[in-house]
N, C-alpha and C. Protein backbone atom coordinates (compact mmCIF):
# COMPACT_ATOMS: atom_id res chain seq x y z
N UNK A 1 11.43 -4.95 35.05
CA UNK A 1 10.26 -4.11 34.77
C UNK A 1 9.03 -5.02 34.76
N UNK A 2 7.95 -4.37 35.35
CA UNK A 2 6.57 -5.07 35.14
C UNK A 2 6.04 -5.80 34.06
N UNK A 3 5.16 -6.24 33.87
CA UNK A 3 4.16 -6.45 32.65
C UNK A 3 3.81 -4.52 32.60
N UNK A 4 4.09 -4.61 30.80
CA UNK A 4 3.16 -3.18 30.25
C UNK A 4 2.24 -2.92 30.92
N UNK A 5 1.39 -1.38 31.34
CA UNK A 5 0.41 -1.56 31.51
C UNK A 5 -0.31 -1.18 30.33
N UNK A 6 -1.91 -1.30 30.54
CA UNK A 6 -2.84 -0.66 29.67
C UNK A 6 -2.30 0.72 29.00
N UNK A 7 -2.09 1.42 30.09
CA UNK A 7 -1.46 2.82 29.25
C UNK A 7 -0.50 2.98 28.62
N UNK A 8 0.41 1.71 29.27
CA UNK A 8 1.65 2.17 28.35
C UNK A 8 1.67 1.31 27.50
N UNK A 9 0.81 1.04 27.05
CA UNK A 9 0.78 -0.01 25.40
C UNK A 9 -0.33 0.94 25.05
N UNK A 10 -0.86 1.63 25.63
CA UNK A 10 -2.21 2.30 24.28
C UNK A 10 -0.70 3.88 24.08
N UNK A 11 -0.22 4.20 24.75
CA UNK A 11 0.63 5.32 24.32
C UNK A 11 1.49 4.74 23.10
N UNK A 12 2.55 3.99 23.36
CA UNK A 12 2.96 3.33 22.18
C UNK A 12 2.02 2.53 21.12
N UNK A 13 0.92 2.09 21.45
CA UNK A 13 0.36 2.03 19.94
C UNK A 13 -0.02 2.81 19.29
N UNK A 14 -0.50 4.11 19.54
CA UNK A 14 -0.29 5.68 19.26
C UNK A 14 0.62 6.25 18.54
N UNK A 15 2.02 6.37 19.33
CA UNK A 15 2.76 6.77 18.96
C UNK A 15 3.17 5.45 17.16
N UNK A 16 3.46 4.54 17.03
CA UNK A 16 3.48 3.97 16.07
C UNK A 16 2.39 3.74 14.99
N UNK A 17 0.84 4.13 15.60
CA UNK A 17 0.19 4.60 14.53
C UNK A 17 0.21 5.93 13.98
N UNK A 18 0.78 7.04 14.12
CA UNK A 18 1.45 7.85 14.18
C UNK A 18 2.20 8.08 13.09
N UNK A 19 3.41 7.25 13.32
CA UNK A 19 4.60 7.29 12.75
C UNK A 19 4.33 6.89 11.15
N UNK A 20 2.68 5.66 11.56
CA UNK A 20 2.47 4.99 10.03
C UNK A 20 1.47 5.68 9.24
N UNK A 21 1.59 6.82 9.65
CA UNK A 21 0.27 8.02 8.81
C UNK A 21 -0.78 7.61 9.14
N UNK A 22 -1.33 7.24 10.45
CA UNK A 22 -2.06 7.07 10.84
C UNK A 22 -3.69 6.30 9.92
N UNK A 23 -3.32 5.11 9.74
CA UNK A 23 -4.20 4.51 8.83
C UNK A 23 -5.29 4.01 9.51
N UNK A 24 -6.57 3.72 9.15
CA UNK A 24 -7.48 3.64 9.41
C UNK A 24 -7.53 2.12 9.82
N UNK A 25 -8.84 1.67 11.20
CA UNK A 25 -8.75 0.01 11.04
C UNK A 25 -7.76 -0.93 11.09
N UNK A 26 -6.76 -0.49 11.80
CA UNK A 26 -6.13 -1.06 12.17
C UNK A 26 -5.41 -1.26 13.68
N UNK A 27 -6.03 -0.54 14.07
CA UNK A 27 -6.21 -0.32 15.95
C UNK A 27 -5.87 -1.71 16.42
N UNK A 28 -5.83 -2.98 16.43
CA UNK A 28 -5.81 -4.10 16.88
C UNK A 28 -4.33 -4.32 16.34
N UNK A 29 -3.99 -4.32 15.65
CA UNK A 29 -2.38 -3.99 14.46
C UNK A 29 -1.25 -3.33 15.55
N UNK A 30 -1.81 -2.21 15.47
CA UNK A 30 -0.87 -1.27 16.27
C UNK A 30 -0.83 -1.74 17.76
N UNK A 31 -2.18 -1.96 18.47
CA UNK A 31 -1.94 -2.54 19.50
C UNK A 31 -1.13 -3.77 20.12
N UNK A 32 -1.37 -4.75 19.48
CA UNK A 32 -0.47 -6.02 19.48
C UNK A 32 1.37 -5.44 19.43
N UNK A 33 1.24 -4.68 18.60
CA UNK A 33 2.34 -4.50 17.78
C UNK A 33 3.48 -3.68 19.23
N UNK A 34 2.34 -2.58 19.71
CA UNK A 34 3.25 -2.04 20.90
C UNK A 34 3.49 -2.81 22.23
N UNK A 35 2.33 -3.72 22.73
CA UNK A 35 2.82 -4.41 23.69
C UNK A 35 3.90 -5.56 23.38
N UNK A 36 3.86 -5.96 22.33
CA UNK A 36 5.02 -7.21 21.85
C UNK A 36 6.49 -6.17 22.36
N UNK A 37 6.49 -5.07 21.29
CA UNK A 37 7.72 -4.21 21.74
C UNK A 37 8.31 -4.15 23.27
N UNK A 38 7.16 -3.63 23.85
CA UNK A 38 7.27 -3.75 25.43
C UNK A 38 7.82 -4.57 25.87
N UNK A 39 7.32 -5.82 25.60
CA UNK A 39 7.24 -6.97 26.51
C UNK A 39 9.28 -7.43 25.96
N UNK A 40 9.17 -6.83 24.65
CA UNK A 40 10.74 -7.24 24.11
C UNK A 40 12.04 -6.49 24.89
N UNK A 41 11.17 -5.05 25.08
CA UNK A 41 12.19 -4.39 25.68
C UNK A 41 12.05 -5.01 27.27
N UNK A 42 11.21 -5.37 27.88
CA UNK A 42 11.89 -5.71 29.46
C UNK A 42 12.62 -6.69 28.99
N UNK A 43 12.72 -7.70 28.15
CA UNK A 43 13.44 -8.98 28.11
C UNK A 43 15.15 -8.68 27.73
N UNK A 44 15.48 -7.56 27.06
CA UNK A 44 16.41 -7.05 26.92
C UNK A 44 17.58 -6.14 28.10
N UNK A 45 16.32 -5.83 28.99
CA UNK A 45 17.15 -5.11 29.90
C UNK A 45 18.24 -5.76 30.53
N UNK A 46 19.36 -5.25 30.46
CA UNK A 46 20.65 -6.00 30.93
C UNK A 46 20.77 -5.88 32.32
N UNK A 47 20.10 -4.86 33.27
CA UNK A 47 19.88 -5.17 34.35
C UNK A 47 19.06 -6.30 35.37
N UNK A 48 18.66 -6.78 34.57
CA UNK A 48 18.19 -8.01 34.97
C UNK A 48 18.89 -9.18 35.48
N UNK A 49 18.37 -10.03 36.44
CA UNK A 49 19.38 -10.73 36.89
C UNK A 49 18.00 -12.14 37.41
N UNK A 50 18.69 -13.35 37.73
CA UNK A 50 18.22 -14.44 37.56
C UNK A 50 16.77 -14.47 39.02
N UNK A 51 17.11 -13.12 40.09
CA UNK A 51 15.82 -12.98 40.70
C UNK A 51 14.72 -12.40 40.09
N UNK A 52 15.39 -11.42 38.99
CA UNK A 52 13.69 -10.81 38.22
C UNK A 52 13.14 -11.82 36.81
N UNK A 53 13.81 -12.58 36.92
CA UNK A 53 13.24 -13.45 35.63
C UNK A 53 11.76 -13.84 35.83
């Protein structure tokens, strides 16, 4: 899988500010927070193989 894009790290930081009752000022929090996820889940994919590294 790609690098996240823009959208799909502002959807998941959304969705997990969301989940956290949506607190104020912390937009930079949530953001970090969903692309790290991202970036964790391509590293996990077991379909991966030593050409997509």
């Amino acid at each position: 899988m790609p690098e996240p894009t823009e959208q799909d790290i502002r959807e998941r930081a959304h969705r997990l500010w969301e989940q956290a009752g949506k607190p104020e000022g912390r937009e930079d929090e949530f953001w970090q927070a969903a692309e790290q996820e991202l970036r964790n889940e391509d590293k996990s994919n077991t379909t991966r193989t030593p050409d997509t590294l």
